[in-house]
Protein backbone atom coordinates (compact mmCIF):
# COMPACT_ATOMS: atom_id res chain seq x y z
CA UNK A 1 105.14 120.61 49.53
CA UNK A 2 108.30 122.48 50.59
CA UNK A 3 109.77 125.89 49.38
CA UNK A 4 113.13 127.03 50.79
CA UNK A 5 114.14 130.76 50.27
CA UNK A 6 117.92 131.27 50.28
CA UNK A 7 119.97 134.22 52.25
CA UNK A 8 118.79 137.41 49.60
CA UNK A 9 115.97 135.76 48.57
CA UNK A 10 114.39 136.04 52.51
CA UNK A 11 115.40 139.58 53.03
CA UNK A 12 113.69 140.77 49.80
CA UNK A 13 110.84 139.00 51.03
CA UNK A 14 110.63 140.80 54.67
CA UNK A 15 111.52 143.76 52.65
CA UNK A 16 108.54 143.51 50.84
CA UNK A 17 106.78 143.30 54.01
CA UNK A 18 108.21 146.30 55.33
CA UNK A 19 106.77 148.49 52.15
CA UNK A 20 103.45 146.29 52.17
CA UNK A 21 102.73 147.46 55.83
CA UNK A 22 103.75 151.07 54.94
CA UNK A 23 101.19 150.88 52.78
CA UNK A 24 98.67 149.19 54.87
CA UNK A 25 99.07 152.08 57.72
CA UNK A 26 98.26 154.62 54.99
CA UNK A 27 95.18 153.10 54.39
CA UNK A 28 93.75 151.89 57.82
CA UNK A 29 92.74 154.22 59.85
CA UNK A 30 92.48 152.21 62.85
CA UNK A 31 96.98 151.51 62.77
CA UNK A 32 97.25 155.15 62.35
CA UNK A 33 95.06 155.79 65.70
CA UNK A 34 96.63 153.09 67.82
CA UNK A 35 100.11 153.70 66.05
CA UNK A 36 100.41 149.74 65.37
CA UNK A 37 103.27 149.81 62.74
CA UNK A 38 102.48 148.00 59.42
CA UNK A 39 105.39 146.15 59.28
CA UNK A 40 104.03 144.01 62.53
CA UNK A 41 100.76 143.37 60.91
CA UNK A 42 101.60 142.49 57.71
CA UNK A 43 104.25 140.69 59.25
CA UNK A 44 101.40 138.95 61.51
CA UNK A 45 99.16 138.35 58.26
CA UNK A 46 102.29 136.36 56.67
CA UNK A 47 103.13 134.07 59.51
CA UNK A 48 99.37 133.34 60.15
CA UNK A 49 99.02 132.19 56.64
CA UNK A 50 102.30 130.42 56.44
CA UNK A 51 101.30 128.78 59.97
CA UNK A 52 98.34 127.84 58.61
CA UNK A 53 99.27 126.49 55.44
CA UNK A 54 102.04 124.00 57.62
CA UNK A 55 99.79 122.98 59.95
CA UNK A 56 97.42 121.86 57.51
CA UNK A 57 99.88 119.62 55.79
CA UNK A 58 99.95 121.76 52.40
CA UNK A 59 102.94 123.93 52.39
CA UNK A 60 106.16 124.71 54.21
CA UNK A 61 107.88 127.68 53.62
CA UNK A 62 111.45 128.03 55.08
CA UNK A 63 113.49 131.17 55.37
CA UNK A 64 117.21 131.86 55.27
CA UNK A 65 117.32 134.68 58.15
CA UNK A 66 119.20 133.85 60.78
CA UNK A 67 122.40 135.72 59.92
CA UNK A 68 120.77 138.77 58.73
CA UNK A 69 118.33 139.34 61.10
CA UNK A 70 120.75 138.90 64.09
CA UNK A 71 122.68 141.49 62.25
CA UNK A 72 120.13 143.87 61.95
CA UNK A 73 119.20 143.37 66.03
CA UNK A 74 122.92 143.97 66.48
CA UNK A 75 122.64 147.08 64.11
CA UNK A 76 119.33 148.71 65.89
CA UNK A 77 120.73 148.17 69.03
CA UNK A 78 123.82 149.48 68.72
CA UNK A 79 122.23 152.86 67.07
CA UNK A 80 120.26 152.59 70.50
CA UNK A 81 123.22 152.95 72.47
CA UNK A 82 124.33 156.06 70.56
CA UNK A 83 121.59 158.23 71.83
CA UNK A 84 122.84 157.42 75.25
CA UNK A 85 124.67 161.09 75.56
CA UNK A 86 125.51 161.59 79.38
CA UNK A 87 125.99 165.42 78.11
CA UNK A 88 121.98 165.85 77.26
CA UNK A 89 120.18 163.82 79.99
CA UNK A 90 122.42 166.19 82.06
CA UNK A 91 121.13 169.48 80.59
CA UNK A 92 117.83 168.30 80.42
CA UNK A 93 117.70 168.66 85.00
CA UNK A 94 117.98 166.73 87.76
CA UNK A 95 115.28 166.53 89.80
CA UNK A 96 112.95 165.31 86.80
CA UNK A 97 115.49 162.87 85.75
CA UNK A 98 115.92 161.06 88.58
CA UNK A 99 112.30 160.66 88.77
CA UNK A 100 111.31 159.54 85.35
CA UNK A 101 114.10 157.04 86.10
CA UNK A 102 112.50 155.58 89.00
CA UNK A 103 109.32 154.93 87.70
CA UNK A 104 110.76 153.72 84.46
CA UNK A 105 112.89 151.17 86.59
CA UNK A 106 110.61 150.44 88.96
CA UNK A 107 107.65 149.40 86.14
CA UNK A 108 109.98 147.30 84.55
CA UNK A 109 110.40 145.38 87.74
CA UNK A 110 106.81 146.06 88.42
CA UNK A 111 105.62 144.32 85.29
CA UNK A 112 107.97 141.05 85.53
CA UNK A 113 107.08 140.36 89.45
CA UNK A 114 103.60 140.55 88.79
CA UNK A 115 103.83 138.35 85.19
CA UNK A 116 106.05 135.58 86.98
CA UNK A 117 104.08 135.65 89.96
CA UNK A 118 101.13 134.99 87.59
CA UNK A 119 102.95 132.03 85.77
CA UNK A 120 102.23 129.45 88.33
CA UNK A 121 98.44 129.40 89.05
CA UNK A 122 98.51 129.73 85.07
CA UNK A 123 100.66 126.49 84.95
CA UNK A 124 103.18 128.49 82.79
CA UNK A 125 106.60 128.41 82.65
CA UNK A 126 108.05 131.53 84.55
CA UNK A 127 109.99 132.52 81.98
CA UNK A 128 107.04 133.35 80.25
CA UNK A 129 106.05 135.65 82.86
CA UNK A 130 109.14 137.97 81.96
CA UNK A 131 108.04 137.28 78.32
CA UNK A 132 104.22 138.64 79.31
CA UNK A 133 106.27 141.62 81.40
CA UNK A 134 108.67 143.98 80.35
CA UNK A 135 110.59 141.95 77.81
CA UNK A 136 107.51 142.65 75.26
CA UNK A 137 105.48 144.90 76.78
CA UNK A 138 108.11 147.70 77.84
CA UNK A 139 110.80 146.49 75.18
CA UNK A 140 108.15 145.87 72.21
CA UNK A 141 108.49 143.03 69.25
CA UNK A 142 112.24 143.96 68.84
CA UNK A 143 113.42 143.19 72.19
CA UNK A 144 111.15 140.12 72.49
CA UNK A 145 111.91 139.02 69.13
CA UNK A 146 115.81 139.39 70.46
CA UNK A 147 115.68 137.66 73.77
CA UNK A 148 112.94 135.25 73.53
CA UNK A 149 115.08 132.93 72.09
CA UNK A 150 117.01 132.79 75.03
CA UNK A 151 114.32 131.76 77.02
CA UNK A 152 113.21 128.60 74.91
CA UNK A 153 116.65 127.73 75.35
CA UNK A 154 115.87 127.69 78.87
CA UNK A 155 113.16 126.06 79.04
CA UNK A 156 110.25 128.06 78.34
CA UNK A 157 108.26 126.84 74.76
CA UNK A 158 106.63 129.11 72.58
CA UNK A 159 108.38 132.22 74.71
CA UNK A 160 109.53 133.87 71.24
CA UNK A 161 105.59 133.99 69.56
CA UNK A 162 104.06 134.67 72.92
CA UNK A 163 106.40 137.55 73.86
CA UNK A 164 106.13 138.91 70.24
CA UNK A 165 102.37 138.60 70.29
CA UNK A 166 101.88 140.49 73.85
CA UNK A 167 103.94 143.70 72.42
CA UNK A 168 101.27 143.48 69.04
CA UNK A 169 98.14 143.32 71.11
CA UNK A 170 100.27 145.59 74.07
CA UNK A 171 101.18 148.60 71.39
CA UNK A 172 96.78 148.33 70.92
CA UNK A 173 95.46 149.03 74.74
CA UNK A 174 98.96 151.29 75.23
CA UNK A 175 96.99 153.97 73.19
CA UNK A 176 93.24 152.90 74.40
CA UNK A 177 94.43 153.76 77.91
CA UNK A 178 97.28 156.56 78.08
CA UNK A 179 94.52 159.61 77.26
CA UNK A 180 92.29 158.42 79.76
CA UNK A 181 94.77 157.62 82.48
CA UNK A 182 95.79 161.17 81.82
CA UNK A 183 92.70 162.90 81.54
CA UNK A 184 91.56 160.84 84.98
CA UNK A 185 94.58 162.91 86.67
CA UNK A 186 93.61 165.52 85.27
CA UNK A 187 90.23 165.96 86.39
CA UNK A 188 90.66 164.62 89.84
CA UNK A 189 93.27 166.96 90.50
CA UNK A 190 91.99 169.49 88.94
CA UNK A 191 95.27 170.32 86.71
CA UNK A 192 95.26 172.87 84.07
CA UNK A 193 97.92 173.83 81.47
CA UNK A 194 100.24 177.36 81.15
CA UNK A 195 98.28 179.09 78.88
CA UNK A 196 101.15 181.04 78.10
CA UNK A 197 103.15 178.26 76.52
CA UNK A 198 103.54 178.37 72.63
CA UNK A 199 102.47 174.27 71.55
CA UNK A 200 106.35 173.06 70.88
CA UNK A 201 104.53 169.72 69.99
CA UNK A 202 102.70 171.21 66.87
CA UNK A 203 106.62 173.34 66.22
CA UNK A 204 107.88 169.48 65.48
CA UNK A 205 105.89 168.28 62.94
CA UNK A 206 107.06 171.16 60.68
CA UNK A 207 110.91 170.15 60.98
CA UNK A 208 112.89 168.78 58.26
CA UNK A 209 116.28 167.20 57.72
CA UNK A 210 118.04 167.41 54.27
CA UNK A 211 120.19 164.28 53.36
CA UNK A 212 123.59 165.56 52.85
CA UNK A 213 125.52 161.81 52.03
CA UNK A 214 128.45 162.86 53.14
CA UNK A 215 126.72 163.04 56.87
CA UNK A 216 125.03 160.02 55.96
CA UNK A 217 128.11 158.22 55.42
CA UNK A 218 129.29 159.15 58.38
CA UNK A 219 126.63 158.07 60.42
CA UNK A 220 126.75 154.77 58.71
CA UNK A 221 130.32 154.12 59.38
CA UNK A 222 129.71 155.92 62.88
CA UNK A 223 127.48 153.03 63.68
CA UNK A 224 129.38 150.20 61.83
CA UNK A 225 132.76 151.18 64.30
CA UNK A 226 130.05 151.19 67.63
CA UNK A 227 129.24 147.79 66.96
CA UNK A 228 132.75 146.37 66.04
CA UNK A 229 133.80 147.78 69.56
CA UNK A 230 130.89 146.62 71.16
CA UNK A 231 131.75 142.73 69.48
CA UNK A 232 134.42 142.76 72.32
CA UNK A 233 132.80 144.11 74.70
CA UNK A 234 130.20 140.96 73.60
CA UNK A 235 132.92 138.15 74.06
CA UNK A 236 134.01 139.72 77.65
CA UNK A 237 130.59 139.64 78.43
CA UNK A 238 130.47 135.94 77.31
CA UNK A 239 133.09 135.23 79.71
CA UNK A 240 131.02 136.15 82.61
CA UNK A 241 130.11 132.75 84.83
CA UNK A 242 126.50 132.30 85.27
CA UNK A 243 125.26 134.80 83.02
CA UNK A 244 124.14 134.66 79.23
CA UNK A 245 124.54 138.22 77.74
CA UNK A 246 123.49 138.20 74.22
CA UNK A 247 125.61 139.71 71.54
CA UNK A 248 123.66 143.05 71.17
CA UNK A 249 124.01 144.04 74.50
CA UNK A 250 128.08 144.34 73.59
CA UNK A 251 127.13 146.16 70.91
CA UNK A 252 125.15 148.39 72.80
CA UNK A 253 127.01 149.01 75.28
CA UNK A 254 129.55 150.15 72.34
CA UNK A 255 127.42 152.28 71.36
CA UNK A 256 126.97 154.29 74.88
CA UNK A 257 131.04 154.35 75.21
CA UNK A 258 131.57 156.15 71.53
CA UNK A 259 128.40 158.56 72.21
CA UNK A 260 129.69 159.78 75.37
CA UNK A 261 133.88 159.64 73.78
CA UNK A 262 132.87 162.25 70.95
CA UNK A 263 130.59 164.23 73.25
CA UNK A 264 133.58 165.56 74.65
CA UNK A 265 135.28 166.31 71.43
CA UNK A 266 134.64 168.41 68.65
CA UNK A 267 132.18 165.68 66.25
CA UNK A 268 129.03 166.16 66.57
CA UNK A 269 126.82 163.23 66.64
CA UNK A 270 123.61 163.60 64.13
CA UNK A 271 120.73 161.96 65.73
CA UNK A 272 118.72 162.32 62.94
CA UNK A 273 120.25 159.88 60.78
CA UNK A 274 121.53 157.30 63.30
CA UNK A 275 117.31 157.63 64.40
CA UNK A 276 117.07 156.58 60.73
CA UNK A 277 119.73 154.06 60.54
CA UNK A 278 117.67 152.45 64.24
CA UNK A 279 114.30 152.51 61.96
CA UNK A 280 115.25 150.55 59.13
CA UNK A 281 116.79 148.42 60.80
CA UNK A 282 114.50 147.59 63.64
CA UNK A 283 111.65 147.36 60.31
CA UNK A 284 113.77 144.81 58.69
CA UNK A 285 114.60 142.75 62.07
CA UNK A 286 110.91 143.08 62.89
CA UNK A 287 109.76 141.54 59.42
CA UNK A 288 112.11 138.80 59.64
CA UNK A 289 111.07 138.25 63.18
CA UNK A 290 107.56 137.96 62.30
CA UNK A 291 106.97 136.27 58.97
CA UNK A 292 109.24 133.08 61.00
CA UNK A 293 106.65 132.93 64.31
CA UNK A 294 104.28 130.06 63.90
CA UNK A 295 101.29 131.86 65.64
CA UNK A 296 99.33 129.14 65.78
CA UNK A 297 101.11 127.99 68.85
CA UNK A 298 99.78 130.42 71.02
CA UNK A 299 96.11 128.85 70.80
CA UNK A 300 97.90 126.34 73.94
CA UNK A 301 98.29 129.47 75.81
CA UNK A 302 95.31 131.61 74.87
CA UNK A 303 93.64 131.84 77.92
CA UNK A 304 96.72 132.37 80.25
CA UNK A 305 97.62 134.50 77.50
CA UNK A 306 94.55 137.26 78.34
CA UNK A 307 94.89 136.92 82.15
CA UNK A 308 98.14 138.04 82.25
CA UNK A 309 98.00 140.94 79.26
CA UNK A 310 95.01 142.21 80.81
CA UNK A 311 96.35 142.07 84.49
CA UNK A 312 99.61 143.92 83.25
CA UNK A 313 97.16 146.71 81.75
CA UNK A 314 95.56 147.12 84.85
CA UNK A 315 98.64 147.02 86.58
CA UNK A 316 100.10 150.10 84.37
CA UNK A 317 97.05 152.32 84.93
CA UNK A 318 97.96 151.82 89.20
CA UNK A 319 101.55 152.50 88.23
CA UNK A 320 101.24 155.77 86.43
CA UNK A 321 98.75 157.20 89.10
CA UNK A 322 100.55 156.40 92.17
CA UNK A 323 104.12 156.36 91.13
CA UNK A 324 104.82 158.13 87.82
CA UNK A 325 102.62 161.34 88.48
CA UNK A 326 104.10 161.28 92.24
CA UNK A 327 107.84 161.24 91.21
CA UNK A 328 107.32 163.76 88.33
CA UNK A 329 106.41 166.45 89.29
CA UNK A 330 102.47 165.77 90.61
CA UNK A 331 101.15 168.52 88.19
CA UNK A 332 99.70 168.83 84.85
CA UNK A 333 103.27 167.88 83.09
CA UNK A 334 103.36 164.77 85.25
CA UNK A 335 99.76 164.09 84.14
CA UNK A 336 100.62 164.02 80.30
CA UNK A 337 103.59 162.53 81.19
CA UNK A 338 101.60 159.40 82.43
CA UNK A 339 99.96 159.40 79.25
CA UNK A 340 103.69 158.81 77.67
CA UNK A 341 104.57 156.34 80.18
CA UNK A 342 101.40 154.05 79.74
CA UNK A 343 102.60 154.55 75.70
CA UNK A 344 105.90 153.33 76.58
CA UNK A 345 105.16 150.90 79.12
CA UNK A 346 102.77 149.01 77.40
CA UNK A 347 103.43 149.75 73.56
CA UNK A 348 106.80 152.40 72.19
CA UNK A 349 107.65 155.73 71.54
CA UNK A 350 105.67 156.20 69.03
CA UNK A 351 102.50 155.47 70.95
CA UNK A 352 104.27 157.41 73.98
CA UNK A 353 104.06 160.73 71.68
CA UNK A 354 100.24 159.83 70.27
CA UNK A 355 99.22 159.73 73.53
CA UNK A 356 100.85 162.91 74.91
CA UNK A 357 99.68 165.09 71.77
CA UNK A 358 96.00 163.91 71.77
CA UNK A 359 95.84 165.27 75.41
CA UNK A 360 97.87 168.12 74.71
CA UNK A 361 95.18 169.20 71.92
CA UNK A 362 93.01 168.85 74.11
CA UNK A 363 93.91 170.29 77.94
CA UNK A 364 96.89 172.67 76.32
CA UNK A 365 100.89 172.67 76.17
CA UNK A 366 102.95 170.52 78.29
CA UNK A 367 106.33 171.32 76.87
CA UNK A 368 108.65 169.80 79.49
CA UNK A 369 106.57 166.38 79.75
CA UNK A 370 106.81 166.51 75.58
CA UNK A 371 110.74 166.99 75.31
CA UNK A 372 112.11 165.43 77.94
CA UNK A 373 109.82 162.45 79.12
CA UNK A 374 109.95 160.03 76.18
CA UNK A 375 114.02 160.34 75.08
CA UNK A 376 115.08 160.09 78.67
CA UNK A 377 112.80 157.21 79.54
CA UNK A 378 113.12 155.49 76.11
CA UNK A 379 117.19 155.70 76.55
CA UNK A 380 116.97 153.96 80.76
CA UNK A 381 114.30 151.74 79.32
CA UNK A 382 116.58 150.37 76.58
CA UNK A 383 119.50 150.04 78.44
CA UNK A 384 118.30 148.66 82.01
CA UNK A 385 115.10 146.28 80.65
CA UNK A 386 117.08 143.87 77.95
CA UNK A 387 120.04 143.57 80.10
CA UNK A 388 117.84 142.76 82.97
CA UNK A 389 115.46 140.59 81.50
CA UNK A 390 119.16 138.79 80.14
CA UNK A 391 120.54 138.54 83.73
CA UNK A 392 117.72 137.22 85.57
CA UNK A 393 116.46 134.71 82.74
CA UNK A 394 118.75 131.66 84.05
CA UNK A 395 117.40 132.56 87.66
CA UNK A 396 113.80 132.75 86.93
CA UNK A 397 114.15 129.68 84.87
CA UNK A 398 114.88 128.25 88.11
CA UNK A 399 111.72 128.81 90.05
């Protein structure tokens, strides 16, 4: 038996996912800990039944989402690219800067050495080692779901439900280990927090943003012109020999370029709603993403599959104690800041934050690791690791 879902029809259905897994979060206690969102496991539950259900012979379910879920990528990422403002990563200081972008660099090209170096005693294609690396673990489902396609295209089979699958299981041990990578610098330094610090970590949870639609509008359309400039910037980037850019990094990129135009103008960009505008649609490209995997072809892989997660794990514990804490700061901010970085490096902002506030409630304030860590690292992550995991996809292919 065969049932076909037409254009609409499909992005009801992931939008019913979306609001399932909302309400799945509320009432699991263990995705509120780990900060897994709900949209990726029901989105998981669907494809493993509809996986299931095929490769039994009984029923074949077939989605219309290819247009719309491209356009939501193109959408997310482009909202991505307008939080790139040159004007606050320069207030926010130097020094610090520069250092939470060499660690956030350097783990990106951390993770993929050691995941393609790990491909061949595996008997995996390398491609999947950037896959098993920063792609998914650093990027999360969103990036993998965007360039994993790429790399079957390449070569590599199965890339797009093994990449998706490492940022699930990554966004799990992201917050198992960022407390106690933190609280092991902690200790064995012997760090301590400013006592005198008022918590601006527990000041955030009280803020609120009224929806004017006017705004709203204007952050819509905001967004909407980003991406139409960014769909040339896409087709020059096509024209580049050698290379396969994909179409959000265009859009992206237009993104950065009209941040950092009305930065030095008198419009004033409201993060707040282009942060919403990113959410829903990331949730809906997610959902679409997920309910299409057949997860079923990952049992090929499954013990490969482990190695590699659990060697990238290790390898992000090593990373935040010898590199982060050393480039930021080596003292009780840089400590909580490896907490963040294990959340981003192996799961997403969300789990960055989780991390940073359970040790914060417990060791004291770190204000400067809380406000400036995650945005700054979150806006060099999502600008250096998709483009780089694009560039060096047709070379890796090649090994």
């Amino acid at each position: 038996m065969e049932v076909s879902f037409d254009v609409m029809q499909s992005c009801a259905i992931a939008a019913l996912v979306v609001l399932l897994g909302r309400g799945l979060v509320k009432r699991v206690k263990f995705l509120q800990t780990y900060c897994i969102p709900g949209v990726i496991v029901c989105g998981l539950i669907v494809s493993i039944v509809l996986s299931l259900l095929k490769n039994g012979g009984i029923l074949t379910v077939n989605f219309d989402v290819k247009v719309l879920k491209e356009f939501f990528m193109d959408i997310f990422f482009t909202a991505v690219g307008l939080t790139a403002s040159a004007k606050l990563i320069k207030n926010a200081g130097g020094k610090l800067l520069i250092g939470i972008t060499i660690t956030t660099i350097g783990s990106i090209l951390a993770q993929d050495a050691l995941g393609v170096l790990l491909t061949k005693p595996l008997g995996l294609h390398p491609l999947l080692g950037l896959g098993l690396g920063s792609l998914s673990l650093m990027g999360g489902v969103g990036t993998a779901g965007a360039i994993a396609p790429l790399y079957e295209e390449l070569g590599a089979a199965n890339a797009t439900v093994i990449s998706v699958m490492g940022a699930t299981f990554g966004m799990i041990f992201a917050s198992l280990i960022g407390g106690p990578a933190s609280r092991f610098l902690i200790k064995r330094y012997k760090l301590s927090a400013n006592k005198n610090e008022v918590d601006v970590s527990k000041q955030s949870d009280t803020e609120v943003t009224p929806l004017d639609i006017k705004s709203l509008m204007g952050s819509v359309c905001l967004v909407v012109i980003s991406a139409g400039l960014g769909s040339y910037i896409a087709i020059a980037l096509g024209n580049v020999p050698s290379i396969e850019f994909p179409y959000f990094v265009g859009c992206m990129l237009g993104g950065v370029i009209i941040r950092n135009i009305l930065d030095h103008t008198s419009y004033e960009v409201n993060e707040a709603e282009v942060d919403v505008i990113n959410s829903i649609t990331l949730d809906l490209f997610i959902a679409m993403t997920m309910m299409t995997i057949d997860v079923t072809k990952l049992a090929d892989v499954a013990g490969a599959f482990v190695v590699v997660l659990a060697s990238q794990i290790i390898l992000m514990f090593l990373w935040v104690w010898l590199v982060t804490y050393m480039v930021c700061g080596r003292d009780y901010n840089a400590a909580v800041m490896a907490a963040a970085h294990v959340g981003i490096g192996l799961g997403s902002g969300p789990n960055a934050m989780a991390n940073m506030r359970a040790v914060i409630s417990e060791y004291g304030p770190a204000n400067v690791a809380w406000v400036v860590f995650t945005p700054f690292a979150l806006i060099v992550l999502d600008i250096v690791n998709p483009i780089f995991c694009t560039i060096v996809a047709p070379f890796v292919a090649g090994l």
